[in-house]
N, C-alpha and C. Protein backbone atom coordinates (compact mmCIF):
# COMPACT_ATOMS: atom_id res chain seq x y z
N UNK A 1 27.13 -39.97 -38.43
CA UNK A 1 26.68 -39.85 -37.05
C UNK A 1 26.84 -38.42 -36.53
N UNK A 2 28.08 -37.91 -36.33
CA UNK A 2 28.01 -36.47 -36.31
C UNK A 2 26.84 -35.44 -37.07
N UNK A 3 27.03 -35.56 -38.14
CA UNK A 3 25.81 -34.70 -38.75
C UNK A 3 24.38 -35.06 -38.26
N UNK A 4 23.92 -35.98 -38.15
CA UNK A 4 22.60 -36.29 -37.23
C UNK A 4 22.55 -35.61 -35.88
N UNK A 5 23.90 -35.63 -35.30
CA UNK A 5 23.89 -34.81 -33.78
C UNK A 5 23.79 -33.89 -34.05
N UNK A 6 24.64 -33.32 -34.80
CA UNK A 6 24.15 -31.48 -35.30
C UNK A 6 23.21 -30.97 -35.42
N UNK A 7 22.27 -32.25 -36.55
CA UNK A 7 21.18 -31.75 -36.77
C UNK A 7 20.04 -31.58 -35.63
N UNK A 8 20.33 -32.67 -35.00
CA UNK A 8 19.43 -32.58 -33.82
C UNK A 8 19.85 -31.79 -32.79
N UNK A 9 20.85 -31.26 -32.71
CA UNK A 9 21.58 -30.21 -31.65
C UNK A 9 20.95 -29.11 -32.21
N UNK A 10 21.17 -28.71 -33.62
CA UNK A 10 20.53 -27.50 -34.11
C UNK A 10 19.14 -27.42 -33.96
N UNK A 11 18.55 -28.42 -33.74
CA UNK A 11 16.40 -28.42 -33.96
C UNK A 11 16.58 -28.16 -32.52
N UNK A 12 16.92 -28.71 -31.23
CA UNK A 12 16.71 -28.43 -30.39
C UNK A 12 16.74 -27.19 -29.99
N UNK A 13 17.90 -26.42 -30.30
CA UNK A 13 18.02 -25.01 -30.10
C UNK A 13 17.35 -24.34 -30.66
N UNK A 14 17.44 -24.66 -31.98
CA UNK A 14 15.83 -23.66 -32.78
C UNK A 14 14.61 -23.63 -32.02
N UNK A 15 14.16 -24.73 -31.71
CA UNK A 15 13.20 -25.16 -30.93
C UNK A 15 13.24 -24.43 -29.63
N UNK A 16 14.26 -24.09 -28.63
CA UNK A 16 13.94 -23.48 -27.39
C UNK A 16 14.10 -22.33 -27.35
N UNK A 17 14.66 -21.51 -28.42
CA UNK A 17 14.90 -20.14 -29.11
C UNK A 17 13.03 -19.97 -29.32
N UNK A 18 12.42 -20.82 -30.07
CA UNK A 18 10.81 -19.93 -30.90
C UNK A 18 10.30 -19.95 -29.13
N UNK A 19 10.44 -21.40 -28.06
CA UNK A 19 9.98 -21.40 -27.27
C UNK A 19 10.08 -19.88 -26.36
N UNK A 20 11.02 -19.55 -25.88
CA UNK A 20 11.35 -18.23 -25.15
C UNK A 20 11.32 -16.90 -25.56
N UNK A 21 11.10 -17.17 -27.04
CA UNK A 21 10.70 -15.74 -27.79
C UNK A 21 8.83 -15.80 -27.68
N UNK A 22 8.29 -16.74 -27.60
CA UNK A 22 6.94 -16.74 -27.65
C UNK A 22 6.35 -16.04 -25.71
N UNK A 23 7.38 -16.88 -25.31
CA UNK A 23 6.83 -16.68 -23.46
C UNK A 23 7.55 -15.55 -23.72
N UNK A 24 8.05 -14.55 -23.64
CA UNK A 24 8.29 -13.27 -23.80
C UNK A 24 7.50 -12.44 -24.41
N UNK A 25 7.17 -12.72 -25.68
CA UNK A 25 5.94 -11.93 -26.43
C UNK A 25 4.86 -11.88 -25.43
N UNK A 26 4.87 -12.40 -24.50
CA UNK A 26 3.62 -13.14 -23.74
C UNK A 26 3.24 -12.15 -22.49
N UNK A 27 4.99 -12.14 -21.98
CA UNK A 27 4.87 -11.77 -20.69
C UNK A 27 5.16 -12.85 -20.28
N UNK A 28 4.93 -13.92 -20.22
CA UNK A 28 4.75 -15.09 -19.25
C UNK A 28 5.78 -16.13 -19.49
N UNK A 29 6.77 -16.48 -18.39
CA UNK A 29 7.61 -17.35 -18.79
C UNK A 29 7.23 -18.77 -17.59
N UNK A 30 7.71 -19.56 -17.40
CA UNK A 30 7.89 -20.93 -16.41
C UNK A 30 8.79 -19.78 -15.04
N UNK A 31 8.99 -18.94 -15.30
CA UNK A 31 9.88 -18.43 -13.71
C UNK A 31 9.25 -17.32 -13.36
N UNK A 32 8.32 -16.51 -14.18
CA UNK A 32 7.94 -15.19 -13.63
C UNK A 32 6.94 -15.58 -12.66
N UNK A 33 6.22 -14.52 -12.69
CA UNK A 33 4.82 -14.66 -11.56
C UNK A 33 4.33 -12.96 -11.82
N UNK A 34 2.98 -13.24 -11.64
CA UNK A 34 2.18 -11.87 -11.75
C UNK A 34 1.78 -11.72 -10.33
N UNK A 35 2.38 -10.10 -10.59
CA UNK A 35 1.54 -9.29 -9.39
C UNK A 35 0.61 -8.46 -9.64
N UNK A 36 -0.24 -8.37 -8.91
CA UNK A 36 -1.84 -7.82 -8.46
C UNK A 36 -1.69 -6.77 -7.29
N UNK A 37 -1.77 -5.57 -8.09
CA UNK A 37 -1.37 -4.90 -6.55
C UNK A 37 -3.01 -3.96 -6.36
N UNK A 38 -3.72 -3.66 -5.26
CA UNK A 38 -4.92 -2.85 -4.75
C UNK A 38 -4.31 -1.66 -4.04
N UNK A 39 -4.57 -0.54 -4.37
CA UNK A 39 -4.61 0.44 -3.40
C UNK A 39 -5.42 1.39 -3.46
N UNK A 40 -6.27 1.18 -1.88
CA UNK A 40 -7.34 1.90 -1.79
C UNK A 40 -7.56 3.05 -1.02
N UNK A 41 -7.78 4.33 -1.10
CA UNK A 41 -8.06 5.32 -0.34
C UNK A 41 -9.62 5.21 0.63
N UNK A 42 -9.34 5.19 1.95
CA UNK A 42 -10.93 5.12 2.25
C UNK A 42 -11.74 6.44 2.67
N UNK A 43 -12.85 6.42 2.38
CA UNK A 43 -13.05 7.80 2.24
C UNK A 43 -13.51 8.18 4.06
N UNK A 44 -13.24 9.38 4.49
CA UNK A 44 -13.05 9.71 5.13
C UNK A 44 -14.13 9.42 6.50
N UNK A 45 -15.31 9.09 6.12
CA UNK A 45 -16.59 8.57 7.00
C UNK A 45 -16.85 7.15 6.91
N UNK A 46 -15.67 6.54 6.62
CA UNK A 46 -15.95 4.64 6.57
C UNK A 46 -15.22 4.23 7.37
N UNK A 47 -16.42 3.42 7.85
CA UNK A 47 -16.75 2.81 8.91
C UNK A 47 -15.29 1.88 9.39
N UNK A 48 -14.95 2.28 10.55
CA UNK A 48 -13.42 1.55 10.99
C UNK A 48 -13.76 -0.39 10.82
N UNK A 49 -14.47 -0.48 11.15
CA UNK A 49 -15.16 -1.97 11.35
C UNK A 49 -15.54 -2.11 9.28
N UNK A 50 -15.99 -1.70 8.85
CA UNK A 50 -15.69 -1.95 7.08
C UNK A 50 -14.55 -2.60 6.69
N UNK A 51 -13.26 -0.89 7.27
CA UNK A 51 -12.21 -1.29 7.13
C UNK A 51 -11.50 -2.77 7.11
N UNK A 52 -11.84 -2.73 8.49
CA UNK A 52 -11.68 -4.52 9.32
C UNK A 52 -12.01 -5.58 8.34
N UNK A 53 -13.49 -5.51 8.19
CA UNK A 53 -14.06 -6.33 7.28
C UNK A 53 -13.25 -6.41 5.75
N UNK A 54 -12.70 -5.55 5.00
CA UNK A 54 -12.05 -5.84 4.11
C UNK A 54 -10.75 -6.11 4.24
N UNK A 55 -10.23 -6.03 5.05
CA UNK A 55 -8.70 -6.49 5.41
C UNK A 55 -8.83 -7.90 5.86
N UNK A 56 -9.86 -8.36 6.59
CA UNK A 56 -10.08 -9.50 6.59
C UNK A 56 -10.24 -10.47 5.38
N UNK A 57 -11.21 -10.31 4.63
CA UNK A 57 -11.67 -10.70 3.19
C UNK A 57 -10.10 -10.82 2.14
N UNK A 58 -9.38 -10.12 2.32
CA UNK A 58 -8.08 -9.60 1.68
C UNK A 58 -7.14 -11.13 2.23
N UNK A 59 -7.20 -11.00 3.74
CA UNK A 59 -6.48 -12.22 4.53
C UNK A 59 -6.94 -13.74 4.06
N UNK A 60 -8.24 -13.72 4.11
CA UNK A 60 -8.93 -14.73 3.71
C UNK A 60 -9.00 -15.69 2.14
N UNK A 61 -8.85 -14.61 1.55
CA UNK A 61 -8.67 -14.97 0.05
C UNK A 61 -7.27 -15.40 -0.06
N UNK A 62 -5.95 -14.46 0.98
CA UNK A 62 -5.02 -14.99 0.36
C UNK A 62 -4.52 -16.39 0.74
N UNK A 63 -5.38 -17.28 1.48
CA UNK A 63 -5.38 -18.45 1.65
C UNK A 63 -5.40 -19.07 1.01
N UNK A 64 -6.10 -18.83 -0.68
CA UNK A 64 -6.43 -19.77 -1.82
C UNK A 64 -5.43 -19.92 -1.98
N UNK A 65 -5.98 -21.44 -2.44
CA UNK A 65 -4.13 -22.07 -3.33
C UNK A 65 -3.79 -21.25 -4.66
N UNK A 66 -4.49 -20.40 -5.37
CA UNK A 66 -4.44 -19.88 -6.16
C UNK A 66 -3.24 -18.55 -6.14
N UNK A 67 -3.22 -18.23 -5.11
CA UNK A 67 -2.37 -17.18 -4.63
C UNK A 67 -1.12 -17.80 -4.08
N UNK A 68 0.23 -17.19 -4.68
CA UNK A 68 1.27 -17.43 -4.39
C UNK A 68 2.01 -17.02 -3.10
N UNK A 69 1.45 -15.65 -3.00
CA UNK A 69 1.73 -14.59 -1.75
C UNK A 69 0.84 -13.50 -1.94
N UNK A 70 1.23 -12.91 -0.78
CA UNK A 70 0.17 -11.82 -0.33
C UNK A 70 0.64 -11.27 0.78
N UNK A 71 0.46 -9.88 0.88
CA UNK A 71 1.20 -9.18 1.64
C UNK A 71 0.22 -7.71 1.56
N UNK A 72 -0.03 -7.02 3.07
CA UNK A 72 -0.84 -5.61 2.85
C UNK A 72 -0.34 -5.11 4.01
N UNK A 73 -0.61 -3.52 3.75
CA UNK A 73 -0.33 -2.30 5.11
C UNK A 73 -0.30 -1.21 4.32
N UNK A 74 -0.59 -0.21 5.39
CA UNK A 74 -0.76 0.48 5.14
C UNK A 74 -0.05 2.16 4.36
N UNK A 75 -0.03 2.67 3.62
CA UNK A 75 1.16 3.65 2.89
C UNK A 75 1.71 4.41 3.76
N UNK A 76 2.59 4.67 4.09
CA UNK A 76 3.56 5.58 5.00
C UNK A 76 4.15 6.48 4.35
N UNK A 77 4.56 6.33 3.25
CA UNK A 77 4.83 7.43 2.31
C UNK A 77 4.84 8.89 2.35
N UNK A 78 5.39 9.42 2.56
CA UNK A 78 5.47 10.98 2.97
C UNK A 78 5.20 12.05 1.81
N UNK A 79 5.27 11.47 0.84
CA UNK A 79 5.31 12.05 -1.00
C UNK A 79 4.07 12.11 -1.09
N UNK A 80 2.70 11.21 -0.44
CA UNK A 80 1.57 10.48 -0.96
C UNK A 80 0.78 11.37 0.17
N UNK A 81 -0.05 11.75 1.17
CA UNK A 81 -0.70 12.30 2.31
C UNK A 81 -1.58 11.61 2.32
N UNK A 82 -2.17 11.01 1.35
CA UNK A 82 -3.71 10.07 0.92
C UNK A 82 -3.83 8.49 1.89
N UNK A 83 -3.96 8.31 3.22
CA UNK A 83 -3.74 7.20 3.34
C UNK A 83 -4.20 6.11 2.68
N UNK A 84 -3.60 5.38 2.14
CA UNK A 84 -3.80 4.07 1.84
C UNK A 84 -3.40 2.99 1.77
N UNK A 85 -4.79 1.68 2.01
CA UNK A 85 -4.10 0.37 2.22
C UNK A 85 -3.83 0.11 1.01
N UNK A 86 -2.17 -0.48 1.07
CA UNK A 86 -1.94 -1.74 -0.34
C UNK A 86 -2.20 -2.87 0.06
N UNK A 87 -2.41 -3.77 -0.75
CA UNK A 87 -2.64 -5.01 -0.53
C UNK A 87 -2.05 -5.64 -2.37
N UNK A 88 -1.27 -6.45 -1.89
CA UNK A 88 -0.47 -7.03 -2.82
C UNK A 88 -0.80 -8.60 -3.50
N UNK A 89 -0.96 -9.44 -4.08
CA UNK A 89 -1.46 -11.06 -3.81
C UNK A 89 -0.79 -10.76 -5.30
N UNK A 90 0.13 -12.13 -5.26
CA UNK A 90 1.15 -12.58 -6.50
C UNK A 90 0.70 -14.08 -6.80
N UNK A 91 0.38 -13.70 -8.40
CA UNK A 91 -0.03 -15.21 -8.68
C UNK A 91 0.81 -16.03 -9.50
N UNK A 92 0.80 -17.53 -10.33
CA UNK A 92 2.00 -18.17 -11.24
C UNK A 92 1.42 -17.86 -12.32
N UNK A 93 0.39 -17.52 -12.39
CA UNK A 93 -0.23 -17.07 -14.33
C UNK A 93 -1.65 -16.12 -14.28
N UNK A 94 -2.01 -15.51 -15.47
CA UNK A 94 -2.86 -14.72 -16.32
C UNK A 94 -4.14 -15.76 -15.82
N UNK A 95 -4.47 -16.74 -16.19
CA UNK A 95 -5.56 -17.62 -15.56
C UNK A 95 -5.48 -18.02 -14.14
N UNK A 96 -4.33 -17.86 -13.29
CA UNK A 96 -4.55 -18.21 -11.44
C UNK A 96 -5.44 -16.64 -11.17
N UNK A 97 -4.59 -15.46 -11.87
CA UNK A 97 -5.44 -14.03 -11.59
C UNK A 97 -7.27 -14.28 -11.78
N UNK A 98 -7.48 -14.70 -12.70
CA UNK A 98 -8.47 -14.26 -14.06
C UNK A 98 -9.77 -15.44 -13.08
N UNK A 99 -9.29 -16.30 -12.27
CA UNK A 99 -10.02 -17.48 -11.79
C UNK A 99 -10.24 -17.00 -9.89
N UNK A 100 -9.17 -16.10 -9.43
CA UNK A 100 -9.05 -15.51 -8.36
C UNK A 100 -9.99 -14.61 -8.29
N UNK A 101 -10.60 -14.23 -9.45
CA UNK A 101 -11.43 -12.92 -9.34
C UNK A 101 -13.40 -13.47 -9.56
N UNK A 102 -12.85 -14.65 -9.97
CA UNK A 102 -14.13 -15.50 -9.95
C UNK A 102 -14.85 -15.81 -8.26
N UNK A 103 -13.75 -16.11 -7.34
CA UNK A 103 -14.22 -16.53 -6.49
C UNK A 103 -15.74 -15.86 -5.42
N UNK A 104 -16.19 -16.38 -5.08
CA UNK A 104 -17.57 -15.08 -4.55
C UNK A 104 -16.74 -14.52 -3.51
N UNK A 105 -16.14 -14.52 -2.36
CA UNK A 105 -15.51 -14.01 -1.70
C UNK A 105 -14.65 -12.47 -2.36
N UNK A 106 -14.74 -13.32 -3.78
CA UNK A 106 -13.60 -11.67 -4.36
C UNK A 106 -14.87 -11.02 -4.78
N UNK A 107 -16.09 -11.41 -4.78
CA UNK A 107 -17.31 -10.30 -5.43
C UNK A 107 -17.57 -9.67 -4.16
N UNK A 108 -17.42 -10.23 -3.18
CA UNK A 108 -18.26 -9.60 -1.86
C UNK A 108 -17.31 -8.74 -1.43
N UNK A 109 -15.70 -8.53 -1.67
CA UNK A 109 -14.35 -8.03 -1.25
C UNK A 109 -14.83 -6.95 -2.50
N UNK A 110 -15.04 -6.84 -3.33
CA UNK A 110 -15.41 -5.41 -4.51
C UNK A 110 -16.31 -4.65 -4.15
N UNK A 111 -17.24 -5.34 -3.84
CA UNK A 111 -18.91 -4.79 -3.59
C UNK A 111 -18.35 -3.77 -2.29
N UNK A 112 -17.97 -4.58 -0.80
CA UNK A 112 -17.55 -3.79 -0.46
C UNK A 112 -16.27 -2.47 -0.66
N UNK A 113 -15.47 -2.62 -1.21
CA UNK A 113 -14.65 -1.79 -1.29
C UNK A 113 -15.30 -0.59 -2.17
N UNK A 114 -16.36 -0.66 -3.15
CA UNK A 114 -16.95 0.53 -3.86
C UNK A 114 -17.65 1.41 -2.66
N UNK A 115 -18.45 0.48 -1.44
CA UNK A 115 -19.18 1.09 -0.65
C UNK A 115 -18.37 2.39 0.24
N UNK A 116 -17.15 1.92 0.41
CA UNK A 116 -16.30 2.57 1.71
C UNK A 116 -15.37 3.27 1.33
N UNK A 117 -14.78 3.40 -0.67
CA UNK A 117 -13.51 3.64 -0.81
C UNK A 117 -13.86 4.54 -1.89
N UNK A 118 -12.98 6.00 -1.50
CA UNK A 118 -12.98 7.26 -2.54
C UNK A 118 -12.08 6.94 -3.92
N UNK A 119 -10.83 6.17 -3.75
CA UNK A 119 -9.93 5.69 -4.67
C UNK A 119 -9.57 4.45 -4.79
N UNK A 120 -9.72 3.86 -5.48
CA UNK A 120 -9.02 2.44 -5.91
C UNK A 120 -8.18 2.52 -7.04
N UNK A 121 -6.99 2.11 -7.12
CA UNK A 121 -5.85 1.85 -7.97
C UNK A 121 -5.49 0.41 -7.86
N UNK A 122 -5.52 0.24 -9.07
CA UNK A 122 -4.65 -1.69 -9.72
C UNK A 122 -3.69 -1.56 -10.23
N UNK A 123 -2.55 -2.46 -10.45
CA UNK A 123 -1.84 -2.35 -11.09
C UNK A 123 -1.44 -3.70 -11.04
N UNK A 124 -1.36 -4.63 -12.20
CA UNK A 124 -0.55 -5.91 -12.21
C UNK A 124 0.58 -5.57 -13.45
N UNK A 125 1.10 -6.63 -13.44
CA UNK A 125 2.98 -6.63 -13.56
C UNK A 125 3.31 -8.35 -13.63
N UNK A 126 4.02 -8.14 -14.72
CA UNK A 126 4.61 -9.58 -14.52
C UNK A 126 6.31 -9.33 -13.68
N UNK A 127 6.34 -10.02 -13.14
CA UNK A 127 7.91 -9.74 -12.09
C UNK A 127 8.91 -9.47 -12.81
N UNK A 128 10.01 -8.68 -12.88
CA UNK A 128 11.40 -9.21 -13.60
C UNK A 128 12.41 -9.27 -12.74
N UNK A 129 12.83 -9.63 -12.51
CA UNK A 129 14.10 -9.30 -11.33
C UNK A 129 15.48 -9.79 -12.53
């Protein structure tokens, strides 16, 4: 009886050892979350009401259930002179992102942002804390 527990004590652990070495290879575990970060420079003759319009679109999207959080404002940064909005939206996986970007609302939120914006920067990240 003992040796059966072992053995099955030992498969289990083997077993959650390949599990957490694989979600690591991955990036992706059951606790992380990916962030999506935008930051856009607007170029200097766009339209304040554009602006509006994409900060709205930004608000709007982060309503999807798809989005975990979301958070934007503007850079204050004293290092940086370039104003720009960040806009942040944190998702639970690689496919909540990849399906977020499907939505038409996120085509009409691109389309505009090429029209009005000198710089755009992305950057996603899986969390570590």
């Amino acid at each position: 009886m003992k040796q059966l527990l072992f053995t099955l004590l030992m498969f289990a652990m083997v077993s959650f050892s390949f599990e957490n070495k694989a979600n690591a290879q991955s990036g992706n575990s059951s606790s992380s979350l990916l962030r999506h970060i935008v930051m856009i420079t607007f170029k200097p003759d766009a339209p304040e009401d554009s602006v509006k319009a994409l900060d709205d679109i930004y608000v709007n999207l982060s309503k999807n259930t798809l989005v975990k959080d979301f958070e934007m404002g503007v850079n204050i940064s004293t290092r940086d002179t370039l104003a720009k909005h960040v806009y942040v939206t944190t998702f639970a996986s690689k496919e909540d992102l990849d399906n977020y970007k499907k939505i038409s609302l996120y085509k009409t939120l691109f389309k505009l942002s090429l029209a009005v914006a000198d710089d755009v920067t992305v950057a996603d990240y899986w969390i570590k804390k």
